[in-house]
PDB file of N, CA and C in Angstrom:
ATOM      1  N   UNK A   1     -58.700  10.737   3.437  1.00  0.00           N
ATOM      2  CA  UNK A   1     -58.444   9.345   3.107  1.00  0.00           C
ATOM      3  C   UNK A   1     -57.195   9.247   2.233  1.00  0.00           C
ATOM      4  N   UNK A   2     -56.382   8.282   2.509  1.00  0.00           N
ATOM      5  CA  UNK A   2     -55.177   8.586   1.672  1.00  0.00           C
ATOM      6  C   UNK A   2     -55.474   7.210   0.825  1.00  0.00           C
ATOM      7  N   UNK A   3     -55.090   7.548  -0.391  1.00  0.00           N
ATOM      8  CA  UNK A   3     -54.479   6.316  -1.557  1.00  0.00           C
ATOM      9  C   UNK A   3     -53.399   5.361  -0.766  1.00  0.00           C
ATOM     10  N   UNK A   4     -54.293   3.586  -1.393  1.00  0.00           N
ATOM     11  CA  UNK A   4     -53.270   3.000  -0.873  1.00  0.00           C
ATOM     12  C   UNK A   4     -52.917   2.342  -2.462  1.00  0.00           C
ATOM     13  N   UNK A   5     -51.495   2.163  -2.046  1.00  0.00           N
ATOM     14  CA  UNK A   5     -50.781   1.949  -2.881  1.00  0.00           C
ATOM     15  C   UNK A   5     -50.839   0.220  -3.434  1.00  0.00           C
ATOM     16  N   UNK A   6     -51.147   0.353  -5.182  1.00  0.00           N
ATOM     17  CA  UNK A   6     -51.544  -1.229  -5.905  1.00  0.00           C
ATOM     18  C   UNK A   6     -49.701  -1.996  -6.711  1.00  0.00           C
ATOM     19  N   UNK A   7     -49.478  -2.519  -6.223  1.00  0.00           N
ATOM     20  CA  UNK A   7     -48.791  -3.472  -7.190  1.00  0.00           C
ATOM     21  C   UNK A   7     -48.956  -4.492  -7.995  1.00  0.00           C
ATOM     22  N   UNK A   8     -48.251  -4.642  -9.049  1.00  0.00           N
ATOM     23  CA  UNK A   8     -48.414  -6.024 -10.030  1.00  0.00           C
ATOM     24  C   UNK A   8     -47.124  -6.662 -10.262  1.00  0.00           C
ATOM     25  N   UNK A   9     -47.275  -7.972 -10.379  1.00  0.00           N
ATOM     26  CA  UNK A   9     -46.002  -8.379 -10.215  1.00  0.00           C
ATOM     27  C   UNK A   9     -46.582 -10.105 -10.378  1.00  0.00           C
ATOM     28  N   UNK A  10     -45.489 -11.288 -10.001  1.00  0.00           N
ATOM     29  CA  UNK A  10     -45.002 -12.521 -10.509  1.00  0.00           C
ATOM     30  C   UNK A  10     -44.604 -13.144  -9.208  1.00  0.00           C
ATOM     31  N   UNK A  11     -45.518 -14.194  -8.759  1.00  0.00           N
ATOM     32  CA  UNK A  11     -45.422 -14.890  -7.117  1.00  0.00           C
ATOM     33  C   UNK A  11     -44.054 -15.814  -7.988  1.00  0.00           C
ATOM     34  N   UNK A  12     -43.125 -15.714  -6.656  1.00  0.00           N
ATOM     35  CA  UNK A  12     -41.809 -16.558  -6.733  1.00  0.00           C
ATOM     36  C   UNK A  12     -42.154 -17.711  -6.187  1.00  0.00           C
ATOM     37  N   UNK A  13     -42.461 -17.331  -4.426  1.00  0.00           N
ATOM     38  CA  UNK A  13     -42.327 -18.357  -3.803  1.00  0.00           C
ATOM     39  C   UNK A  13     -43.381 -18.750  -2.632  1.00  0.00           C
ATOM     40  N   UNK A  14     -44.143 -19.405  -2.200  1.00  0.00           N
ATOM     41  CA  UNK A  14     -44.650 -19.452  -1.190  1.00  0.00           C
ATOM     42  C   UNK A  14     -43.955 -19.742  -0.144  1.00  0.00           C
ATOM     43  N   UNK A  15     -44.051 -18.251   1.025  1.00  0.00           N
ATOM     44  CA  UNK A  15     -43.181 -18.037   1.374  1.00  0.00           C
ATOM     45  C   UNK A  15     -43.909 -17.831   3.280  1.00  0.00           C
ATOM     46  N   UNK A  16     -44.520 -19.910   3.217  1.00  0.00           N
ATOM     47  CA  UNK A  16     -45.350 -20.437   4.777  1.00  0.00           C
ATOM     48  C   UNK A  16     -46.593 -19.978   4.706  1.00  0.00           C
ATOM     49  N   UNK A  17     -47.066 -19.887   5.597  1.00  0.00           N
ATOM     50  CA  UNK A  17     -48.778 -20.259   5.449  1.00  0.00           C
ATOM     51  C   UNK A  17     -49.812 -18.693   5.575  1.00  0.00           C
ATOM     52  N   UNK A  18     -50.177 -18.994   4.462  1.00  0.00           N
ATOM     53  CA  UNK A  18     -50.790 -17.455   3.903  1.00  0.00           C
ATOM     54  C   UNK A  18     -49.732 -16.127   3.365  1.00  0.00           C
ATOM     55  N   UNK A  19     -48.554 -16.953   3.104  1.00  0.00           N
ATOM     56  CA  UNK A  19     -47.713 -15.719   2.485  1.00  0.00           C
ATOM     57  C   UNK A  19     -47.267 -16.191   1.200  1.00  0.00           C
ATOM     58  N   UNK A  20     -46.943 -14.959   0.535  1.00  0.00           N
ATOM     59  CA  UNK A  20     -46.043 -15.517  -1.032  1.00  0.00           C
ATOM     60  C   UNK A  20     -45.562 -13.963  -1.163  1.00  0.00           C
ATOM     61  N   UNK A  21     -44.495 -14.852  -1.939  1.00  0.00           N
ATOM     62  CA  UNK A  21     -43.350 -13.903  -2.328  1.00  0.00           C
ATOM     63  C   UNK A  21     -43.177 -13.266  -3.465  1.00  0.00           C
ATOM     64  N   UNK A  22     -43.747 -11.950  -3.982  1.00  0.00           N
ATOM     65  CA  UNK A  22     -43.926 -11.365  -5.255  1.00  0.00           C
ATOM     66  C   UNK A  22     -42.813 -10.679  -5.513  1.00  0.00           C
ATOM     67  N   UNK A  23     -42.589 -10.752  -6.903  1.00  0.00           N
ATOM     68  CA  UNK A  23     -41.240  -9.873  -7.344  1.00  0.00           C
ATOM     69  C   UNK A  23     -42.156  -8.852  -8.577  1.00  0.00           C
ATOM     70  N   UNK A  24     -41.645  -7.732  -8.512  1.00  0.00           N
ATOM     71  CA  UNK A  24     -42.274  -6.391  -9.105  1.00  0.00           C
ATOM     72  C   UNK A  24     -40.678  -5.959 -10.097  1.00  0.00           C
ATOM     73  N   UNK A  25     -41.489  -6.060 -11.678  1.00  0.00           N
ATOM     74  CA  UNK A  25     -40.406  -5.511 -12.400  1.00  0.00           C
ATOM     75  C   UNK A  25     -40.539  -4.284 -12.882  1.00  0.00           C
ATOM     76  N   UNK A  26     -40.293  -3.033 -13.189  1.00  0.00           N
ATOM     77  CA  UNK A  26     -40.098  -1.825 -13.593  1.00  0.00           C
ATOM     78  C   UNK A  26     -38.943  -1.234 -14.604  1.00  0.00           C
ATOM     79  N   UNK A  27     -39.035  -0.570 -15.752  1.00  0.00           N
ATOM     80  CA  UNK A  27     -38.284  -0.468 -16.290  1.00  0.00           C
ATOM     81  C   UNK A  27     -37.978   0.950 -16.105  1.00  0.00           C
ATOM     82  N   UNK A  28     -36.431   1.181 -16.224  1.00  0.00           N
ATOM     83  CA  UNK A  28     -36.247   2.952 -15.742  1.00  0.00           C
ATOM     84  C   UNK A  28     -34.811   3.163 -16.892  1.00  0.00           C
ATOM     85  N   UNK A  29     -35.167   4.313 -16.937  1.00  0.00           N
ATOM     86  CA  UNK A  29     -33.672   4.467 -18.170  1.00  0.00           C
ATOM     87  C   UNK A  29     -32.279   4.977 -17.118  1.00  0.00           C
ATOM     88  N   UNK A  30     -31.200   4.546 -17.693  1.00  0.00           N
ATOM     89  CA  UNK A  30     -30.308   4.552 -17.409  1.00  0.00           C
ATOM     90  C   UNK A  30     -29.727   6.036 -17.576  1.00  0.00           C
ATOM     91  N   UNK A  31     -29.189   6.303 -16.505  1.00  0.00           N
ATOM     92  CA  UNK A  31     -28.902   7.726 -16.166  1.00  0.00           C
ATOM     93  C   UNK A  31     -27.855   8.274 -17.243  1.00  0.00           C
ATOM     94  N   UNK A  32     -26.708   7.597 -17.028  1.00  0.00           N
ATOM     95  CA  UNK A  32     -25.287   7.868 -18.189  1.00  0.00           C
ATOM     96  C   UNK A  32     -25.555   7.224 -19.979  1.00  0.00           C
ATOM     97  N   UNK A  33     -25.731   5.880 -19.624  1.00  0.00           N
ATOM     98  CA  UNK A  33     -26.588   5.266 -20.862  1.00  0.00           C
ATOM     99  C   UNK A  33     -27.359   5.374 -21.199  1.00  0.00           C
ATOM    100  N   UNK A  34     -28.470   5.878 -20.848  1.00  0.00           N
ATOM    101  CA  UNK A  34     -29.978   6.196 -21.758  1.00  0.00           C
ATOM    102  C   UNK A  34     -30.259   4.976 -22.417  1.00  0.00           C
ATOM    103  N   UNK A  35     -30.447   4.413 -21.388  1.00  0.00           N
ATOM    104  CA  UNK A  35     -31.147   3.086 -21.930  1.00  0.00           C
ATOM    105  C   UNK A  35     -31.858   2.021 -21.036  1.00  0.00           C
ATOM    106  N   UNK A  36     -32.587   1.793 -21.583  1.00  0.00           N
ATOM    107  CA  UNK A  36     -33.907   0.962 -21.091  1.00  0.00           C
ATOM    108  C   UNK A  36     -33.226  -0.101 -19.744  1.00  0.00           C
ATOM    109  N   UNK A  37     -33.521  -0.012 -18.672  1.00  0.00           N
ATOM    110  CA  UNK A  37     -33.080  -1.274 -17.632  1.00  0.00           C
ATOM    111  C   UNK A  37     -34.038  -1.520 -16.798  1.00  0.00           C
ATOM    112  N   UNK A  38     -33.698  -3.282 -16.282  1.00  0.00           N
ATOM    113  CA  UNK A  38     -34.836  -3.776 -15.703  1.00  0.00           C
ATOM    114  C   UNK A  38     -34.460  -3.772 -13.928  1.00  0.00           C
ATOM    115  N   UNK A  39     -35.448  -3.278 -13.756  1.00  0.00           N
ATOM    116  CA  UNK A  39     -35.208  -2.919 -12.141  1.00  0.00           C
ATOM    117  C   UNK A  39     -36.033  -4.174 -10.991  1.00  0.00           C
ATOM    118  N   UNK A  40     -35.704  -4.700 -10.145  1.00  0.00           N
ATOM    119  CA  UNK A  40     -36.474  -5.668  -9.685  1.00  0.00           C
ATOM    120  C   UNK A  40     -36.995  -5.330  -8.026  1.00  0.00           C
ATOM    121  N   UNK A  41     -37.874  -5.878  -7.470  1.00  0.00           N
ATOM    122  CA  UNK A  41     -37.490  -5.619  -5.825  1.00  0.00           C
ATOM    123  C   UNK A  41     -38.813  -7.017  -5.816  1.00  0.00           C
ATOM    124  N   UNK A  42     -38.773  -7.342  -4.750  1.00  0.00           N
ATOM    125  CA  UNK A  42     -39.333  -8.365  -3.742  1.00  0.00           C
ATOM    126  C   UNK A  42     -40.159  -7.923  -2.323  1.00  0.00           C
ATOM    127  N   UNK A  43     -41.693  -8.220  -2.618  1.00  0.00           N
ATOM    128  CA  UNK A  43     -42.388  -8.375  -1.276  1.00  0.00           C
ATOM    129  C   UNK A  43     -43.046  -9.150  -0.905  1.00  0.00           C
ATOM    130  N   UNK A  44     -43.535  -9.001   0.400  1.00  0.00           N
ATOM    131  CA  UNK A  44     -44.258 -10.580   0.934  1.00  0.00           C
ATOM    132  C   UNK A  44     -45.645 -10.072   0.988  1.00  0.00           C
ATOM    133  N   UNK A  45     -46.721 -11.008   0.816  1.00  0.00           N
ATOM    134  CA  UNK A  45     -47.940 -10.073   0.471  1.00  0.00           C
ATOM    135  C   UNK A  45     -48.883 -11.794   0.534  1.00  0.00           C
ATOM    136  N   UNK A  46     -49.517 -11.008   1.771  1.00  0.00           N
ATOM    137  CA  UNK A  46     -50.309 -11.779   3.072  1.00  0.00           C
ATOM    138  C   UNK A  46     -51.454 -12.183   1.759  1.00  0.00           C
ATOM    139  N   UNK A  47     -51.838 -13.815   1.714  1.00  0.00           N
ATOM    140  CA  UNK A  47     -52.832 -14.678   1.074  1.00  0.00           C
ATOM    141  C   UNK A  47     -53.978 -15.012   2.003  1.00  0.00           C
ATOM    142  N   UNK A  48     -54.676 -14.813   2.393  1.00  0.00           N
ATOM    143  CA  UNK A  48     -55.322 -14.998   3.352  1.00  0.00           C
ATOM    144  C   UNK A  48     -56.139 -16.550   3.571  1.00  0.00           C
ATOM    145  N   UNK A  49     -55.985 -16.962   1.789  1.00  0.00           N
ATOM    146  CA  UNK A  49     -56.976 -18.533   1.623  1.00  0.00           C
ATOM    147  C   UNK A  49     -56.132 -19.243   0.942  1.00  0.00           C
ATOM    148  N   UNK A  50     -54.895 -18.828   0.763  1.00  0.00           N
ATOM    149  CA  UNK A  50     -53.751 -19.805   0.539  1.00  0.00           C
ATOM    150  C   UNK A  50     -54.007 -20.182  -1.133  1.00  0.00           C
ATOM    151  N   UNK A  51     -54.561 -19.208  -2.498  1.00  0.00           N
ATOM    152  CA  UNK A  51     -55.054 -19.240  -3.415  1.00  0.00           C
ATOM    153  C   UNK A  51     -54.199 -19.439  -4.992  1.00  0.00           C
ATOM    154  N   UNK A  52     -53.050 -18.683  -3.918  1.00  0.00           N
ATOM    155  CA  UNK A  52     -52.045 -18.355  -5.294  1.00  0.00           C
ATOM    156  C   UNK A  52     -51.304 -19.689  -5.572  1.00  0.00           C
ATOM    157  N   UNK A  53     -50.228 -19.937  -6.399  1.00  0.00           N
ATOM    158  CA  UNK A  53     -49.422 -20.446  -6.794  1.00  0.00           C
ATOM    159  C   UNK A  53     -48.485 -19.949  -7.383  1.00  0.00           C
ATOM    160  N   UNK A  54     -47.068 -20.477  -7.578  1.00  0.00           N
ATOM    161  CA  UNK A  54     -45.589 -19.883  -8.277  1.00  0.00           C
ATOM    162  C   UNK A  54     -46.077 -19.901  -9.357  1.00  0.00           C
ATOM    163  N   UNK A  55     -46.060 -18.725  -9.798  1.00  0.00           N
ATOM    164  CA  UNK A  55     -46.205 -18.354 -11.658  1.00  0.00           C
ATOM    165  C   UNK A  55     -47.032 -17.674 -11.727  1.00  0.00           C
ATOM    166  N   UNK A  56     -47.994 -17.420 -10.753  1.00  0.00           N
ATOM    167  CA  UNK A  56     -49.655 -16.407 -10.821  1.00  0.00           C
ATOM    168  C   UNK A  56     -48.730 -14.710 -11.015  1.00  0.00           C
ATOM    169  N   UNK A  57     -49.558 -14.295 -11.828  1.00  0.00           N
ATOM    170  CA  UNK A  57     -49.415 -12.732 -11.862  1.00  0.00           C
ATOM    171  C   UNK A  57     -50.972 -12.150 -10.654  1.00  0.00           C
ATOM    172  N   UNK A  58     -49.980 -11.532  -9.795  1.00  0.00           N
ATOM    173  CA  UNK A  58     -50.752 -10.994  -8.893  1.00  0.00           C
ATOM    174  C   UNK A  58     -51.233  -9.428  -8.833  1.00  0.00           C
ATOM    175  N   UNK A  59     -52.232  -8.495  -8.027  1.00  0.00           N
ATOM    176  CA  UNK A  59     -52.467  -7.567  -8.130  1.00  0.00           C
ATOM    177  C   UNK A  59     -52.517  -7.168  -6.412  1.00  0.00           C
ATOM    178  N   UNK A  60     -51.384  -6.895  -5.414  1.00  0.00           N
ATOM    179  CA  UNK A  60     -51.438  -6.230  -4.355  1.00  0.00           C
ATOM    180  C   UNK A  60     -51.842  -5.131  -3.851  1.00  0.00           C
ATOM    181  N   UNK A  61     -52.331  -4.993  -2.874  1.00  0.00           N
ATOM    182  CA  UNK A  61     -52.965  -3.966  -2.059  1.00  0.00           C
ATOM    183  C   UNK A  61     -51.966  -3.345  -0.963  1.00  0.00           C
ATOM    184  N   UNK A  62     -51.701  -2.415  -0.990  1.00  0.00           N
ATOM    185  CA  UNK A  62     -50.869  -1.756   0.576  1.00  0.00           C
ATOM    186  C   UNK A  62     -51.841  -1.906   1.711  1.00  0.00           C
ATOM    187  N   UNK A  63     -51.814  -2.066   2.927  1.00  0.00           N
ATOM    188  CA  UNK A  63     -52.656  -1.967   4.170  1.00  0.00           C
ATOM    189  C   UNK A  63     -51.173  -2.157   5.164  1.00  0.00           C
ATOM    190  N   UNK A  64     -52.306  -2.036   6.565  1.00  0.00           N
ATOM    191  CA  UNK A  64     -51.389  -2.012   7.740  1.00  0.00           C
ATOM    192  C   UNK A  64     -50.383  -2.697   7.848  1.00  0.00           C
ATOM    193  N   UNK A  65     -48.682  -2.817   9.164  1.00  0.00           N
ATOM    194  CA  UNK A  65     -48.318  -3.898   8.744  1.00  0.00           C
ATOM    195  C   UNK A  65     -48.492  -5.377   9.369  1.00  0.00           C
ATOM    196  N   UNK A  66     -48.399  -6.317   8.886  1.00  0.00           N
ATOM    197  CA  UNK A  66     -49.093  -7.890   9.015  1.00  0.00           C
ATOM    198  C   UNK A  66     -47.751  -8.478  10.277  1.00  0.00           C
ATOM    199  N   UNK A  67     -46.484  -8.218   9.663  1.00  0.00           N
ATOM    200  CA  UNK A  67     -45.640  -8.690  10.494  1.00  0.00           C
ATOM    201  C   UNK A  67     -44.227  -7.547   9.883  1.00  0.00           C
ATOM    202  N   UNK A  68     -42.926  -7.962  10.378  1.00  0.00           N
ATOM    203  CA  UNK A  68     -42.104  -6.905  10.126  1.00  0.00           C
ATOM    204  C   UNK A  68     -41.633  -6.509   8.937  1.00  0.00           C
ATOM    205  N   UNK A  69     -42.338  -7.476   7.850  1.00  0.00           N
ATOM    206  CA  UNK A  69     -41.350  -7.315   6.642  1.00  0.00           C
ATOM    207  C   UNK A  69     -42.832  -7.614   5.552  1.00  0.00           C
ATOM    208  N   UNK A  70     -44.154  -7.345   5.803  1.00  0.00           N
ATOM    209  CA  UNK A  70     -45.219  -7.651   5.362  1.00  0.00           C
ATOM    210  C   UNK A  70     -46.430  -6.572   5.032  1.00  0.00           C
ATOM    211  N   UNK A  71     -46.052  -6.031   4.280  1.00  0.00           N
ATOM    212  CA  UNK A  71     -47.289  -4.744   4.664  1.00  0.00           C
ATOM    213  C   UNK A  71     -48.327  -4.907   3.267  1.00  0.00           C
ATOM    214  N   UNK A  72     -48.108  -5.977   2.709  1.00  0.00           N
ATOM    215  CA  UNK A  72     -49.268  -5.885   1.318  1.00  0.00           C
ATOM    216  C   UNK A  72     -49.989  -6.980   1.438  1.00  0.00           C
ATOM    217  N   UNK A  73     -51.278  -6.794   0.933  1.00  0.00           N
ATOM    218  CA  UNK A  73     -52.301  -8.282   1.065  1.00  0.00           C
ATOM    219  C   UNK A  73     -53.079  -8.156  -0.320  1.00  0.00           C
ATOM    220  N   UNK A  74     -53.391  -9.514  -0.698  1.00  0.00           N
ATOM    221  CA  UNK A  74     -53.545  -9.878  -2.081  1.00  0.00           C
ATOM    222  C   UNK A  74     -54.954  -9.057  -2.329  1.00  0.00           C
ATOM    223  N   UNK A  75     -54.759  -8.611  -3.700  1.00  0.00           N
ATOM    224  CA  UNK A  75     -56.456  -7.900  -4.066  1.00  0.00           C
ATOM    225  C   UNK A  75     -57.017  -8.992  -5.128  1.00  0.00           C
ATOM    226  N   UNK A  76     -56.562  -9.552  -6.316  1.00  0.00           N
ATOM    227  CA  UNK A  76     -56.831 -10.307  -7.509  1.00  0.00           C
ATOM    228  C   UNK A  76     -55.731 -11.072  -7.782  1.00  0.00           C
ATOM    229  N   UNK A  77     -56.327 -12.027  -8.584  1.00  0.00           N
ATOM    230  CA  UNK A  77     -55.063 -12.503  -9.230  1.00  0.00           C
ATOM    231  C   UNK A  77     -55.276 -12.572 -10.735  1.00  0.00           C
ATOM    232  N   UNK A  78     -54.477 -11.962 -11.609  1.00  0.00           N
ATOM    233  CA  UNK A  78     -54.858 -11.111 -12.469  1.00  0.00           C
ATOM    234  C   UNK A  78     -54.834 -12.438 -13.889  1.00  0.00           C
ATOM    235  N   UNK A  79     -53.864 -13.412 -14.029  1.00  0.00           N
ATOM    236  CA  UNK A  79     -53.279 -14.841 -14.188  1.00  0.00           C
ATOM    237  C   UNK A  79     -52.840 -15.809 -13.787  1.00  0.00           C
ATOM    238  N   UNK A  80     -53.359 -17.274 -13.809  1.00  0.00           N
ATOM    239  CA  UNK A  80     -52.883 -17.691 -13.127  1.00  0.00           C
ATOM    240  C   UNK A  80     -51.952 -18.985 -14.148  1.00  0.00           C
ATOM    241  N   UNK A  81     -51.382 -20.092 -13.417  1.00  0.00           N
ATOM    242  CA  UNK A  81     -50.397 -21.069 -14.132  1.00  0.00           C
ATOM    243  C   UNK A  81     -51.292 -21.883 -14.611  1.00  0.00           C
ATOM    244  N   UNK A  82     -51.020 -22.660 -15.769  1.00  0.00           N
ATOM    245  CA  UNK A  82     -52.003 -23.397 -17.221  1.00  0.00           C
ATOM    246  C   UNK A  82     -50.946 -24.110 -16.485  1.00  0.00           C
TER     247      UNK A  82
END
């Protein structure tokens, strides 16, 4: 059984029907500078009940892929927008 892979991250955008658009931040030190930088990337990560909203901190799941640019589906939502 292999580990599937969890992300956390900050819905941008709803991005059509049952999708949203999470951005994942990571901090990594700088190779020449030695110093702290913020690294970003963007995925689409299948909603299945249309639950989230822009501003929710989410908790993704890796699984099969959904469509060509889609391979994560929502596990929790860890916060959501007040």
């Amino acid at each position: 059984m292999t580990h599937k892979r969890e992300i956390q991250g900050k819905v941008v955008t709803i991005a059509g029907d049952k999708t949203v658009s999470m951005v994942v931040e990571r901090r990594v030190m700088h190779p020449r500078y030695h110093k702290v930088v913020k690294r970003f990337k963007k995925y689409l990560v299948h909603d299945e009940r249309n639950e989230v909203k822009v501003g929710d901190e989410i908790i993704a799941i890796e699984c099969r892929p959904l469509s060509k640019t889609k391979s994560f589906r929502l596990k929790t939502v860890v916060s959501g927008v007040n």
